[in-house]
PDB file of N, CA and C in Angstrom:
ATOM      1  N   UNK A   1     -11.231  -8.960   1.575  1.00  0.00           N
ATOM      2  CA  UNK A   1      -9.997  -8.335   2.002  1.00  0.00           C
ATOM      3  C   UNK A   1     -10.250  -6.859   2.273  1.00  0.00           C
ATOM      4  N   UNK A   2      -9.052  -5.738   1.471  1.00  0.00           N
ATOM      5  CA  UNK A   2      -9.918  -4.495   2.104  1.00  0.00           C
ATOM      6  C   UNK A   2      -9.239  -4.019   0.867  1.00  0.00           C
ATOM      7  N   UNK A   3      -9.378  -2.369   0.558  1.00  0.00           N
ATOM      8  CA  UNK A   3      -9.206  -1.932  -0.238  1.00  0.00           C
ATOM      9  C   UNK A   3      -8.699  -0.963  -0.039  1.00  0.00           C
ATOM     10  N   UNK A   4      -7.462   0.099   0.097  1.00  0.00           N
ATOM     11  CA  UNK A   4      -7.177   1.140   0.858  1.00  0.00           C
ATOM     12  C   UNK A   4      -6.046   1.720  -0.694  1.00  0.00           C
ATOM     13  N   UNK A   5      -5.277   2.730  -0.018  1.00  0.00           N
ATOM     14  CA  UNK A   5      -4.535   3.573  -0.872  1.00  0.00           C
ATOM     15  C   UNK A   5      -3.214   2.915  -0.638  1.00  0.00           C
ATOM     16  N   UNK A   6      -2.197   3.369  -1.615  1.00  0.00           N
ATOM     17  CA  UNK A   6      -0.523   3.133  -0.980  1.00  0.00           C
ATOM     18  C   UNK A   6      -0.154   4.302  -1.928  1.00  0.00           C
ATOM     19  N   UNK A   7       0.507   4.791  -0.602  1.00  0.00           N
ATOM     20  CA  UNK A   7       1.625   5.682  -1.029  1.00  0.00           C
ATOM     21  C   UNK A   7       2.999   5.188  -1.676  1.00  0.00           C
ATOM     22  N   UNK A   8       3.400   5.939  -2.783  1.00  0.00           N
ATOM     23  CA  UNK A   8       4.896   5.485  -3.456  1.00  0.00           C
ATOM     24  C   UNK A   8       5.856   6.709  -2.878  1.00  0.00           C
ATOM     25  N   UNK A   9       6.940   5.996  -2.645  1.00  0.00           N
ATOM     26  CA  UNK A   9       7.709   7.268  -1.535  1.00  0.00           C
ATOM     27  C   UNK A   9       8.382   7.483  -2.836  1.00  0.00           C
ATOM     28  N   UNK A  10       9.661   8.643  -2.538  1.00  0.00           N
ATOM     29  CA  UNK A  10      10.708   8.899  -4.117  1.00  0.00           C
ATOM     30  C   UNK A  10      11.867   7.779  -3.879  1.00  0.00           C
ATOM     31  N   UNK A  11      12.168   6.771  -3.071  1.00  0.00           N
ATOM     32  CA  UNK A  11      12.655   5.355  -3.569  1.00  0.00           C
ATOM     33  C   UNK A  11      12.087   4.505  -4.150  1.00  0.00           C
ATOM     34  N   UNK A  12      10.755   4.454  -4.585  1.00  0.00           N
ATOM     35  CA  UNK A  12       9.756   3.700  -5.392  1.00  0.00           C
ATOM     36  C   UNK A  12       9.078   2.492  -4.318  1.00  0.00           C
ATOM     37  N   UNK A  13       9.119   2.810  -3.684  1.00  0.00           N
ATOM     38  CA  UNK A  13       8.397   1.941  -2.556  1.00  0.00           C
ATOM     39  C   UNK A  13       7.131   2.225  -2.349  1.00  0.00           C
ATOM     40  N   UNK A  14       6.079   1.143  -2.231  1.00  0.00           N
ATOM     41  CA  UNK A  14       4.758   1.529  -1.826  1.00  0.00           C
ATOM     42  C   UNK A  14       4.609   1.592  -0.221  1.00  0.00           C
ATOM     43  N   UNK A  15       3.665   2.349   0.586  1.00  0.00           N
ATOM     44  CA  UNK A  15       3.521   2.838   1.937  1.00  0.00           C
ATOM     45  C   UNK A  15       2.033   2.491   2.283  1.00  0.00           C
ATOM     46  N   UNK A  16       1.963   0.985   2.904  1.00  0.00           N
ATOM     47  CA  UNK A  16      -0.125   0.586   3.352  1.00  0.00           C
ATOM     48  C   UNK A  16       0.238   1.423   4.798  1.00  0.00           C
ATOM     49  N   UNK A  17      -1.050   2.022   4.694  1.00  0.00           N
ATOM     50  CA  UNK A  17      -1.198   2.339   6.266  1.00  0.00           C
ATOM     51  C   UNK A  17      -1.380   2.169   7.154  1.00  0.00           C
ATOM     52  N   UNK A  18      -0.574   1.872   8.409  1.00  0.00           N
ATOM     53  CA  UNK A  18      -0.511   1.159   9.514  1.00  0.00           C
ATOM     54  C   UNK A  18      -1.342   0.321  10.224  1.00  0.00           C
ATOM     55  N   UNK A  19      -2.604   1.178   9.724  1.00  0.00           N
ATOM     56  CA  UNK A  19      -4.165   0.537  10.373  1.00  0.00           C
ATOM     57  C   UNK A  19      -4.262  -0.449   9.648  1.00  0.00           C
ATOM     58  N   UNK A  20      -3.971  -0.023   8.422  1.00  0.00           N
ATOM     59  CA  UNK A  20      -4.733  -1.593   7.379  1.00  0.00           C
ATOM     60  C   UNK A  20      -3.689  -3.300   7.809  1.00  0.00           C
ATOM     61  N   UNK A  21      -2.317  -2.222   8.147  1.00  0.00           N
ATOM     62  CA  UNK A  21      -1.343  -3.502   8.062  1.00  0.00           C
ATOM     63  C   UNK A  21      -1.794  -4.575   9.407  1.00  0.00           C
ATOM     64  N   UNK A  22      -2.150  -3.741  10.465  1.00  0.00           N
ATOM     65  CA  UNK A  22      -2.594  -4.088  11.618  1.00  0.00           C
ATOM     66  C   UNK A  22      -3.880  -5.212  11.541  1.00  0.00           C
ATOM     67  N   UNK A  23      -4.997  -4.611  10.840  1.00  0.00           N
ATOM     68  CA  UNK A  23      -6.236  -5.074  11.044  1.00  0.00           C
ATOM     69  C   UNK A  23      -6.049  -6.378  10.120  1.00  0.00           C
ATOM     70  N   UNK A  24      -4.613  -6.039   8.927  1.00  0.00           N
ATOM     71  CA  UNK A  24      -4.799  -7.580   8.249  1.00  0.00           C
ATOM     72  C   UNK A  24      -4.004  -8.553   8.501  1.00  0.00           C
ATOM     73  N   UNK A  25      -3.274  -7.982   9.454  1.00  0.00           N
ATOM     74  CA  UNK A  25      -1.757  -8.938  10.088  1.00  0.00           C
ATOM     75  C   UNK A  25      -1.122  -8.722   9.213  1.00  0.00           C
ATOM     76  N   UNK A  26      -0.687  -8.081   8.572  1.00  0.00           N
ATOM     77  CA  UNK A  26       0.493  -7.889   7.611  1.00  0.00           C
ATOM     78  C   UNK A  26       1.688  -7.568   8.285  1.00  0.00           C
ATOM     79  N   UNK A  27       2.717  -8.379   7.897  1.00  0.00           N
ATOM     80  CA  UNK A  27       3.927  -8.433   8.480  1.00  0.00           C
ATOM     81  C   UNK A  27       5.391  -8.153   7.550  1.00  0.00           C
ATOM     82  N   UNK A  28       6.172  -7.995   8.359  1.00  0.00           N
ATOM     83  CA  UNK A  28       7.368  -7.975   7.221  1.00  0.00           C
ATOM     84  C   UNK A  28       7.883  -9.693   6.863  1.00  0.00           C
ATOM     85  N   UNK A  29       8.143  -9.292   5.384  1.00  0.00           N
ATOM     86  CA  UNK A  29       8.174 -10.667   4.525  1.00  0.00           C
ATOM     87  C   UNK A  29       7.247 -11.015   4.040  1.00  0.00           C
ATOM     88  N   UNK A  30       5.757 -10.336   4.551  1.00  0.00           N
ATOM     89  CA  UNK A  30       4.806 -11.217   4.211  1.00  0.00           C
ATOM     90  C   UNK A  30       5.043 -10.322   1.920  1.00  0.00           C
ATOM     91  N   UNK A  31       4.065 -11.362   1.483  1.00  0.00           N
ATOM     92  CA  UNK A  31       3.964 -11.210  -0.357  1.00  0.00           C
ATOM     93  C   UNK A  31       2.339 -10.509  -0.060  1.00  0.00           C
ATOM     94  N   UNK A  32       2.391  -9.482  -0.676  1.00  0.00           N
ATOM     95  CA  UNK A  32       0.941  -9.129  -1.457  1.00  0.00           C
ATOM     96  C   UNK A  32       0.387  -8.735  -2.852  1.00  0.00           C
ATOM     97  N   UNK A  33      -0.721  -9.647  -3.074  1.00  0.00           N
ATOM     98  CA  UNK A  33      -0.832  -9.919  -4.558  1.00  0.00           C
ATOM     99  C   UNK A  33      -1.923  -8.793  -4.681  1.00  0.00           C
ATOM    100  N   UNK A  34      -1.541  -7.717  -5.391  1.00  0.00           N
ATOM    101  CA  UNK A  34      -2.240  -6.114  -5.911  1.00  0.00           C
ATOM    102  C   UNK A  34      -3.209  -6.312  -6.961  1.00  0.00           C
ATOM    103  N   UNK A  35      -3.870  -5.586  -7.368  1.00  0.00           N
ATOM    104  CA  UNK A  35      -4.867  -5.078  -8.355  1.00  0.00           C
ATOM    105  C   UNK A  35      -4.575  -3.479  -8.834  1.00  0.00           C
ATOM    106  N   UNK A  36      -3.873  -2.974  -9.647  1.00  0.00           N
ATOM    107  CA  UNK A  36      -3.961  -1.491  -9.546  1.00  0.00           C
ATOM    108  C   UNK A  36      -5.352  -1.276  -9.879  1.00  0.00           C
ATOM    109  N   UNK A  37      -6.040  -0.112 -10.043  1.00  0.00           N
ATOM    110  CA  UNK A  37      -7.025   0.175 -10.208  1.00  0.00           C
ATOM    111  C   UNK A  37      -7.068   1.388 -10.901  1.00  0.00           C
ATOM    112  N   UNK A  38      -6.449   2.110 -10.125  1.00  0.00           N
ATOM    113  CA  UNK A  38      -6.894   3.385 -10.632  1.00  0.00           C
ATOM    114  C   UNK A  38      -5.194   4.320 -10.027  1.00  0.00           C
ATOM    115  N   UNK A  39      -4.641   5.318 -10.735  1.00  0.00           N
ATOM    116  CA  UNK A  39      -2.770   6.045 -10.043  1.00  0.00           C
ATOM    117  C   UNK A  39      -3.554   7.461 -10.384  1.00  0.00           C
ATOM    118  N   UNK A  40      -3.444   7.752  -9.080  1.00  0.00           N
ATOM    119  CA  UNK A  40      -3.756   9.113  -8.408  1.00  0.00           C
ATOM    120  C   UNK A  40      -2.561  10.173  -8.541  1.00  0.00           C
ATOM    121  N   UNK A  41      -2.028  10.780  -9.577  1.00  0.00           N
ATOM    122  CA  UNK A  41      -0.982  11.631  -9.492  1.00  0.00           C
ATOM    123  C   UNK A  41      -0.903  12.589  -8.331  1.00  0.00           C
ATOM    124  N   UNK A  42       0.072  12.681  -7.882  1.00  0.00           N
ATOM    125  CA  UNK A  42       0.623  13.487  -6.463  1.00  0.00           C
ATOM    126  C   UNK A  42       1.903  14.055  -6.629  1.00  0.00           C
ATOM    127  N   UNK A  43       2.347  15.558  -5.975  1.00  0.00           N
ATOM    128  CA  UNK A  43       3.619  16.206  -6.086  1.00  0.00           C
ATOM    129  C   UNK A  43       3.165  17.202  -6.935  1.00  0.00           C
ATOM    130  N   UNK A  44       4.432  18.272  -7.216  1.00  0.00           N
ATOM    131  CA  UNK A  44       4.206  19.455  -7.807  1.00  0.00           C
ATOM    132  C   UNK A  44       3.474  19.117  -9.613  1.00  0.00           C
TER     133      UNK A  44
END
């Protein structure tokens, strides 16, 4: 599969990036089953 970042917006939503959604066919509706790994703190 691939391995990329997601952004959490301040509604708590995660954000894949367009390229990845593209190259994996990811669609709306589609389910994706995660692994966290590692939470990169971001913001002041």
């Amino acid at each position: 599969m691939a391995i990329t970042t997601v952004k959490i917006g301040t509604a708590g939503r995660g954000q894949i990036p367009h390229s990845v959604r593209q190259k994996l066919n990811i669609t709306e509706g589609d389910t994706l089953i995660v692994e966290i790994k590692e939470i990169l703190k971001g913001g002041p």
